[in-house]
N, C-alpha and C. Protein backbone atom coordinates (compact mmCIF):
# COMPACT_ATOMS: atom_id res chain seq x y z
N UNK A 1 -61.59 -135.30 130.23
CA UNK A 1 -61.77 -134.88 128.85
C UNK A 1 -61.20 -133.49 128.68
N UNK A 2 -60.94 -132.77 127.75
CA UNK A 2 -60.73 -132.22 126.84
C UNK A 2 -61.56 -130.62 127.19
N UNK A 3 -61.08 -129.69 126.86
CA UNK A 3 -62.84 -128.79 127.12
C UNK A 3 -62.80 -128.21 125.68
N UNK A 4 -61.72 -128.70 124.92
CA UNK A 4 -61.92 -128.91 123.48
C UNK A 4 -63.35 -129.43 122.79
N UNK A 5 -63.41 -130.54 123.70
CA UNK A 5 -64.27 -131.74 123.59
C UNK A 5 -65.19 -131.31 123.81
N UNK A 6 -65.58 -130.55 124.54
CA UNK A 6 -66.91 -130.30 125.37
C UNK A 6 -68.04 -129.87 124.62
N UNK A 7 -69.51 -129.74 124.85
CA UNK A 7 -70.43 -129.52 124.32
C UNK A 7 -70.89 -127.78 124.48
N UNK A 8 -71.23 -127.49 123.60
CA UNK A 8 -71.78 -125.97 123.75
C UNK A 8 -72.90 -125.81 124.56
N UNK A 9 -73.15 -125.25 125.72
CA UNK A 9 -74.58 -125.26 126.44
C UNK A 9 -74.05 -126.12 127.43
N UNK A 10 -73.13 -126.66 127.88
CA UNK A 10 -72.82 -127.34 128.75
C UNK A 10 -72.26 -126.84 129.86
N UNK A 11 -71.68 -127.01 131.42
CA UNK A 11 -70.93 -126.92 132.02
C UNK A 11 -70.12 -127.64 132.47
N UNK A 12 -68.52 -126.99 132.78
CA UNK A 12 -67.88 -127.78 133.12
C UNK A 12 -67.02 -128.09 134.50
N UNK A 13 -66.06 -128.27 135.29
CA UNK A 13 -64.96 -127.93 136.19
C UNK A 13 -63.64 -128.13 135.48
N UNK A 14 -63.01 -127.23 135.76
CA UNK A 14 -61.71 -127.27 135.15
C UNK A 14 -60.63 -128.27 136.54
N UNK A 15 -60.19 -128.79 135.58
CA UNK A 15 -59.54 -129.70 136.96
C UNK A 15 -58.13 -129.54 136.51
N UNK A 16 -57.54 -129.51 135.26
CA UNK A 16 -55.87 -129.10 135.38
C UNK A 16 -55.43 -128.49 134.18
N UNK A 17 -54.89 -127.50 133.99
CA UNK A 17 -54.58 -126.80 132.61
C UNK A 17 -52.89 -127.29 132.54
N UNK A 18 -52.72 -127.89 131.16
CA UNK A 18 -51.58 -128.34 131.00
C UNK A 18 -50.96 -127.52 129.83
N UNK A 19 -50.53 -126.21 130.18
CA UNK A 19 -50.19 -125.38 128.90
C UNK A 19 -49.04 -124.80 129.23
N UNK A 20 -48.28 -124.48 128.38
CA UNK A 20 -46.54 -123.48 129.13
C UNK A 20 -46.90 -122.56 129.83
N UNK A 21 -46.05 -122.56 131.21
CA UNK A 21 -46.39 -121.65 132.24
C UNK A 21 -46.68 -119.87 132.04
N UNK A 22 -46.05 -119.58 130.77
CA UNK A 22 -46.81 -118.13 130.80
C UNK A 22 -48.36 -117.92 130.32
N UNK A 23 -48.51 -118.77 129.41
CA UNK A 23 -49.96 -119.15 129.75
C UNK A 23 -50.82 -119.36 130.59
N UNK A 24 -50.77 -120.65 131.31
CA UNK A 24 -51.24 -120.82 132.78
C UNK A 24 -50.62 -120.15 133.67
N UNK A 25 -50.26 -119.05 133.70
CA UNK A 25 -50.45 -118.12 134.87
C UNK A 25 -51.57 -117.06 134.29
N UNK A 26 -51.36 -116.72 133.03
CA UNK A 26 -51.87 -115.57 132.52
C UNK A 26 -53.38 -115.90 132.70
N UNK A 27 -53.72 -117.08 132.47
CA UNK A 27 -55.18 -118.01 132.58
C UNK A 27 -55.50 -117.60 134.20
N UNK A 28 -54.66 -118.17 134.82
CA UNK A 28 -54.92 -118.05 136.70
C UNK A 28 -55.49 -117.02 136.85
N UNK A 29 -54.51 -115.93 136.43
CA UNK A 29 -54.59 -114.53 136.87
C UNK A 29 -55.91 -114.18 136.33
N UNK A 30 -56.41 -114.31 134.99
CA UNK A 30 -57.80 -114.32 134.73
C UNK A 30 -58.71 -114.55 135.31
N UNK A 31 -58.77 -115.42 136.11
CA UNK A 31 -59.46 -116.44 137.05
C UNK A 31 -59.98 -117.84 136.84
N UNK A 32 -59.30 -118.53 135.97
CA UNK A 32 -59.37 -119.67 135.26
C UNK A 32 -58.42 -120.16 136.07
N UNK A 33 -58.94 -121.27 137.60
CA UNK A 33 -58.18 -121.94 137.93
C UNK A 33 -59.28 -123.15 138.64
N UNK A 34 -58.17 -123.97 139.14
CA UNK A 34 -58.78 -125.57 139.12
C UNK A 34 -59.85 -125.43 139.51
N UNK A 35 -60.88 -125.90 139.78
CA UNK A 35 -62.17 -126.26 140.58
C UNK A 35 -62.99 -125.23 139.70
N UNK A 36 -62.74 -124.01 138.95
CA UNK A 36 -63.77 -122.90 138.44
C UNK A 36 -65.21 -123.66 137.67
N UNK A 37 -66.03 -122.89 137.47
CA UNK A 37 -66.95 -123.49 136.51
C UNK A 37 -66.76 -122.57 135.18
N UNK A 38 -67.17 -123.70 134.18
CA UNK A 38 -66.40 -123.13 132.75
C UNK A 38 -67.61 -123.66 131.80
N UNK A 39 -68.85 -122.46 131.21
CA UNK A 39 -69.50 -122.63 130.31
C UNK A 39 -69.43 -122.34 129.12
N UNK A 40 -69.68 -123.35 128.22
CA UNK A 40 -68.87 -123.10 126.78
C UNK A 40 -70.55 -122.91 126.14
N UNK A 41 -70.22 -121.45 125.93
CA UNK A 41 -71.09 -120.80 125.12
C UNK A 41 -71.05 -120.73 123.12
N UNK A 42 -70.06 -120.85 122.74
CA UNK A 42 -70.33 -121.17 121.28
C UNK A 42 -68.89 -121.78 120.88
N UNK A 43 -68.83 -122.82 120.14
CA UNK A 43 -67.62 -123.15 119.68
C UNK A 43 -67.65 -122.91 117.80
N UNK A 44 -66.44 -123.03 117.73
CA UNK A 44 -66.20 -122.64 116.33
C UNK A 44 -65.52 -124.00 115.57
N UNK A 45 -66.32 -124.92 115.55
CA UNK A 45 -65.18 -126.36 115.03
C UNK A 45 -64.39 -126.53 116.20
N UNK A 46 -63.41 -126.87 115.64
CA UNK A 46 -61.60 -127.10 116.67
C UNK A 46 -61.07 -126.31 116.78
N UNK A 47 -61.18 -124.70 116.21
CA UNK A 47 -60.45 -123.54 115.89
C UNK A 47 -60.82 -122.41 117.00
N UNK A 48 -62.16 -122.25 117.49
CA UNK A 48 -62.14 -121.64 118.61
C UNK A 48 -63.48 -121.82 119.40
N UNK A 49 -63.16 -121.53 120.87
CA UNK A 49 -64.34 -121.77 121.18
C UNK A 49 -64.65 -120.24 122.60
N UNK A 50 -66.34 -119.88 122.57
CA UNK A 50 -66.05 -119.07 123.52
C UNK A 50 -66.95 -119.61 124.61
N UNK A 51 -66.52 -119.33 126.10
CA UNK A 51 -66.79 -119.55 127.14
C UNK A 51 -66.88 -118.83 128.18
N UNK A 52 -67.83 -118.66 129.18
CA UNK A 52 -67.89 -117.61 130.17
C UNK A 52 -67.56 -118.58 131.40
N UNK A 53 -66.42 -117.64 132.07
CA UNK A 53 -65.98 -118.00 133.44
C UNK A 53 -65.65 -117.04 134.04
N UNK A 54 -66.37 -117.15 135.56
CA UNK A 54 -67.01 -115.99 136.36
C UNK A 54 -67.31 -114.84 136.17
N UNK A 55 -68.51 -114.66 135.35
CA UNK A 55 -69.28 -113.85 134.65
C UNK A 55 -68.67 -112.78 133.62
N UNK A 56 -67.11 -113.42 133.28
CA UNK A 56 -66.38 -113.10 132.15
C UNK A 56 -66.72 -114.22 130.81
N UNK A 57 -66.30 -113.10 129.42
CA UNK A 57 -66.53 -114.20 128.45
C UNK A 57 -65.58 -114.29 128.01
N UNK A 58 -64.84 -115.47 127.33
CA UNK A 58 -63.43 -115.20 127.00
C UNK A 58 -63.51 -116.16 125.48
N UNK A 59 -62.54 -116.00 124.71
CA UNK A 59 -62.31 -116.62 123.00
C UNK A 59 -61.23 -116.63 123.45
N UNK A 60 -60.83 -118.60 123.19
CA UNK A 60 -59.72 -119.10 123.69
C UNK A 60 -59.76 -119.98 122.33
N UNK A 61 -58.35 -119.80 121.58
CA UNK A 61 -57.78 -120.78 120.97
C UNK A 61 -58.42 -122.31 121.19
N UNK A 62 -58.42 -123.06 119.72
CA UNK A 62 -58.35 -124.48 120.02
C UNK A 62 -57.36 -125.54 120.52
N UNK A 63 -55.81 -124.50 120.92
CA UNK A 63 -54.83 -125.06 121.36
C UNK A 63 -54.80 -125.36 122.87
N UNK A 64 -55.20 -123.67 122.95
CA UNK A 64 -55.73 -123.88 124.46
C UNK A 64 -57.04 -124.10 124.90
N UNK A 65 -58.05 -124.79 124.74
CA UNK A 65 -58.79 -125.33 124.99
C UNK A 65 -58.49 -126.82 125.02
N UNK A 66 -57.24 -127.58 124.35
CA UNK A 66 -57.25 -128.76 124.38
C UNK A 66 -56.30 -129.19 125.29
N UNK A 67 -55.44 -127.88 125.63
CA UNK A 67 -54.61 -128.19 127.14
C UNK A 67 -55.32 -128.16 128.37
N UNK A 68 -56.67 -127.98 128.49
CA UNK A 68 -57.53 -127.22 129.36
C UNK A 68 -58.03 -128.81 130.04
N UNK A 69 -58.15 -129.83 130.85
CA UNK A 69 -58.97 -130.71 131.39
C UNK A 69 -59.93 -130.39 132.47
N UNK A 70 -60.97 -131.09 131.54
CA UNK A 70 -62.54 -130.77 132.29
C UNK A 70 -63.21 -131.84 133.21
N UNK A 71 -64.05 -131.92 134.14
CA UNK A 71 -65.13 -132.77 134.05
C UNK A 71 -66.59 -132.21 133.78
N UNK A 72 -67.64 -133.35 133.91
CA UNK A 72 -68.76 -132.12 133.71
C UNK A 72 -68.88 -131.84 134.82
N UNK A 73 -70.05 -130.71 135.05
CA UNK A 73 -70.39 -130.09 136.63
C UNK A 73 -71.34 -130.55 136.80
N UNK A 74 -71.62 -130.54 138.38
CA UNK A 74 -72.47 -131.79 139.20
C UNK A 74 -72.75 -130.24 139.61
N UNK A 75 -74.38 -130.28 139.92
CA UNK A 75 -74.32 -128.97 141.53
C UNK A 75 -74.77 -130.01 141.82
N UNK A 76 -73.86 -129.35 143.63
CA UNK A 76 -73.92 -130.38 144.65
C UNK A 76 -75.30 -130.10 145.51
């Protein structure tokens, strides 16, 4: 899914960001990369949503949130 999609109060794993590479590096370098956990703390409609990943909070576009693929998170 989507982390477009995703529910507010939820967690997620990011499993592949499909966005033009100066993006997904700029994301990496953030620390937004595969396996992270990604909690979506308030969304705004389809237009934006914000989320804390590794004890950063970040306001990411609804563009890039819909290049973003999630699953939910399991703790193991």
């Amino acid at each position: 899914m989507k982390l477009i999609d995703g529910q507010k109060n939820k967690s997620y794993k990011l499993e592949s960001i499909e966005l033009d590479t100066p993006v997904k590096r700029r994301l990496e370098i953030l620390g937004m990369t595969v396996g992270t956990r990604i909690d979506i703390l308030e969304k705004k409609g389809r237009r934006a949503i914000i989320i804390k990943c590794r004890s950063s909070r970040f306001a990411i576009g609804g563009n890039f949130a819909a290049g973003m693929e999630v699953t939910p998170w399991t703790d193991r």
